[in-house]
N, C-alpha and C. Protein backbone atom coordinates (compact mmCIF):
# COMPACT_ATOMS: atom_id res chain seq x y z
N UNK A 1 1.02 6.27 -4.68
CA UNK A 1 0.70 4.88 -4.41
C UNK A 1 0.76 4.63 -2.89
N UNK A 2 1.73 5.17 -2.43
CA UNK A 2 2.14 5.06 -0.85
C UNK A 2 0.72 5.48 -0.06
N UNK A 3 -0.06 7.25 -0.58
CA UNK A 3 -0.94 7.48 0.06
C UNK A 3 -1.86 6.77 -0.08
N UNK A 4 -2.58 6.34 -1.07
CA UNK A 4 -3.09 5.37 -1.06
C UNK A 4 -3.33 3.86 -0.34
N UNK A 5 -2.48 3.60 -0.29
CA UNK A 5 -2.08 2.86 0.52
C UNK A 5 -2.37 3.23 1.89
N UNK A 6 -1.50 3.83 2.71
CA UNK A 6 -1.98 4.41 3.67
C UNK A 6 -3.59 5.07 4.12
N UNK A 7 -4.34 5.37 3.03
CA UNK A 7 -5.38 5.64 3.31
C UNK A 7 -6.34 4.41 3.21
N UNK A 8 -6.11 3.43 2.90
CA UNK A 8 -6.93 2.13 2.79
C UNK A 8 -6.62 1.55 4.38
N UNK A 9 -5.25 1.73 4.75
CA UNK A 9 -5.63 0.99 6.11
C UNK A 9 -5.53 2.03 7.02
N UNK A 10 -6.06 3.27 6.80
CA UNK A 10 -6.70 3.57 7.81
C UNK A 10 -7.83 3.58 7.85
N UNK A 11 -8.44 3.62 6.36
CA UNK A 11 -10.26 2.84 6.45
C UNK A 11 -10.65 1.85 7.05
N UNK A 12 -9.61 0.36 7.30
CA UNK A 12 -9.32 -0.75 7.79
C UNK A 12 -9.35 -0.57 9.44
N UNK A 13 -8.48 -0.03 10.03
CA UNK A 13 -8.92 0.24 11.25
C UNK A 13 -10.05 1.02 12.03
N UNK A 14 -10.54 2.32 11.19
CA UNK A 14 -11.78 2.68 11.58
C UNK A 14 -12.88 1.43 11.11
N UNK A 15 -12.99 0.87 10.20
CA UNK A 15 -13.72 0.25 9.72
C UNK A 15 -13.49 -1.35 10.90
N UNK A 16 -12.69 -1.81 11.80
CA UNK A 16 -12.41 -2.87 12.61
C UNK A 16 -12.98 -2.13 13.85
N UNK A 17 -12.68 -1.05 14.22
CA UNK A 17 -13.23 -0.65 15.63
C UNK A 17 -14.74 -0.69 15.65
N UNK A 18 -15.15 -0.15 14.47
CA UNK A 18 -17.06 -0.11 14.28
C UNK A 18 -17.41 -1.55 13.92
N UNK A 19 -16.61 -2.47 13.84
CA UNK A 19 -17.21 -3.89 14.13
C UNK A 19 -17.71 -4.40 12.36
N UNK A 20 -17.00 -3.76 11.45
CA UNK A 20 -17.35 -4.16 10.01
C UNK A 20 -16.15 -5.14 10.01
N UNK A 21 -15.90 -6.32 10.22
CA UNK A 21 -15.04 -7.00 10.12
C UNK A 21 -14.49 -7.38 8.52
N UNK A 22 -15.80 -7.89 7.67
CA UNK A 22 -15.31 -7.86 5.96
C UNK A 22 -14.65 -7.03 5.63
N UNK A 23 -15.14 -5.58 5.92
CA UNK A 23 -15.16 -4.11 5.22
C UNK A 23 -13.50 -3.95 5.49
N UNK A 24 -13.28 -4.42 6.85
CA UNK A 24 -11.95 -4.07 7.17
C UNK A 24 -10.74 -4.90 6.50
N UNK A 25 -11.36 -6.42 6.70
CA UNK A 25 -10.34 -7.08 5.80
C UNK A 25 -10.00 -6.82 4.85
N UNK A 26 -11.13 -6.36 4.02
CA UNK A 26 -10.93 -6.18 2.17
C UNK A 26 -10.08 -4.78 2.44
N UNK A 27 -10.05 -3.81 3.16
CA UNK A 27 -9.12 -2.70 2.95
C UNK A 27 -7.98 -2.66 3.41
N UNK A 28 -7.49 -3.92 4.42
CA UNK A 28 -6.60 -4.47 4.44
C UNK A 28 -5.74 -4.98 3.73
N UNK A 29 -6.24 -5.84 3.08
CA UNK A 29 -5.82 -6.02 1.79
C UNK A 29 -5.57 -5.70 0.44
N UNK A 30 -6.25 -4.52 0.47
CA UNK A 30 -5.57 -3.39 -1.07
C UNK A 30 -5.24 -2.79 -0.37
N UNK A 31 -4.79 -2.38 1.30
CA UNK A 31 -3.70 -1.74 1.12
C UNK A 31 -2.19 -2.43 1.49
N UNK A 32 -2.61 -3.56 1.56
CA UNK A 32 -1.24 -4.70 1.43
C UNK A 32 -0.49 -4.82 0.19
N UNK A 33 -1.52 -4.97 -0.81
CA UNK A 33 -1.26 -5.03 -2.20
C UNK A 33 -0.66 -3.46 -2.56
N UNK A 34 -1.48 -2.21 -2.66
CA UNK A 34 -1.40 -0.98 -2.64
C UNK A 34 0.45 -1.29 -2.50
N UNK A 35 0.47 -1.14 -0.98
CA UNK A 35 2.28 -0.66 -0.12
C UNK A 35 2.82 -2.25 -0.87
N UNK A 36 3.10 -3.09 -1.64
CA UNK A 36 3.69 -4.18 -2.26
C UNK A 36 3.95 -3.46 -3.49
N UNK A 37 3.16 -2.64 -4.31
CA UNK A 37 3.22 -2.57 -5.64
C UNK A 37 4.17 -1.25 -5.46
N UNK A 38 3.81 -0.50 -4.19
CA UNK A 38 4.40 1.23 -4.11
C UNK A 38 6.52 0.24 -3.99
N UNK A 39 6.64 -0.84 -3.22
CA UNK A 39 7.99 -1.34 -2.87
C UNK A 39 8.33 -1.51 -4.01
N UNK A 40 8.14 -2.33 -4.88
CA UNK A 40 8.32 -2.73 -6.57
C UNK A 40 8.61 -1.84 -7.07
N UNK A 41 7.86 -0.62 -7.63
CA UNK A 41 8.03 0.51 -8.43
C UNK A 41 9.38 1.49 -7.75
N UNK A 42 9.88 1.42 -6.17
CA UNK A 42 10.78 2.43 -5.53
C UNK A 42 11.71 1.76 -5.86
N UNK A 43 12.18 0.70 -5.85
CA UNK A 43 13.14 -0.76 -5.81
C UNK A 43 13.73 -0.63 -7.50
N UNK A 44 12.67 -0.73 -8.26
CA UNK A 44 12.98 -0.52 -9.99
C UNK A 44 13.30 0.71 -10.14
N UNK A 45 12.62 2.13 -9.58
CA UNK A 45 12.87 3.05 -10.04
C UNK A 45 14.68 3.66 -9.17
N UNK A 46 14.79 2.90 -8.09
CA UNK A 46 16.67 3.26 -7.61
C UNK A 46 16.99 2.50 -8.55
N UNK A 47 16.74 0.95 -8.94
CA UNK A 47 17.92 0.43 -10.02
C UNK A 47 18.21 1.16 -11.37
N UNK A 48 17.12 1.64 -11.92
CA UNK A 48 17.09 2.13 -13.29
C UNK A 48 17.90 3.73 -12.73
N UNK A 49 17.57 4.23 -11.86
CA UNK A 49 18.41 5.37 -11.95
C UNK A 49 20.41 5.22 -11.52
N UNK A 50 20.06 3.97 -10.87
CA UNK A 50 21.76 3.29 -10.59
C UNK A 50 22.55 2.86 -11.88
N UNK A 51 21.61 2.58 -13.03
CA UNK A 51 22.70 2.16 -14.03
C UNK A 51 22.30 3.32 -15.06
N UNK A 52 21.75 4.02 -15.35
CA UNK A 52 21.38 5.65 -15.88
C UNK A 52 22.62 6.25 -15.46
N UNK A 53 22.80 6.45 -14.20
CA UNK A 53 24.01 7.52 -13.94
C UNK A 53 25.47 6.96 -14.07
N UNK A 54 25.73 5.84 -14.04
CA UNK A 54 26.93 5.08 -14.99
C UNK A 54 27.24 5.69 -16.07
């Protein structure tokens, strides 16, 4: 999820230097969403392993 992420905004910045301004926003933004959903899933997956090893 992370790479992902990471690979959307670096489409975002090549895609801002060549002057596609939409192109860049929109990959900006799934990879905002992308690195939001990758925090959620790391965040749940330490709690569930914090009360597992109890």
């Amino acid at each position: 999820m992370l790479h992902y992420a990471v690979v959307f905004f670096v489409i975002a910045l090549i895609a801002a230097v060549f002057g596609f301004g939409g192109i860049a926003a929109g990959a900006a933004e799934i990879a905002k969403v992308l690195f939001v959903v990758f925090l959620v899933m790391a965040v749940a997956s330490f709690v569930i392993n914090l009360v597992k090893g109890r």
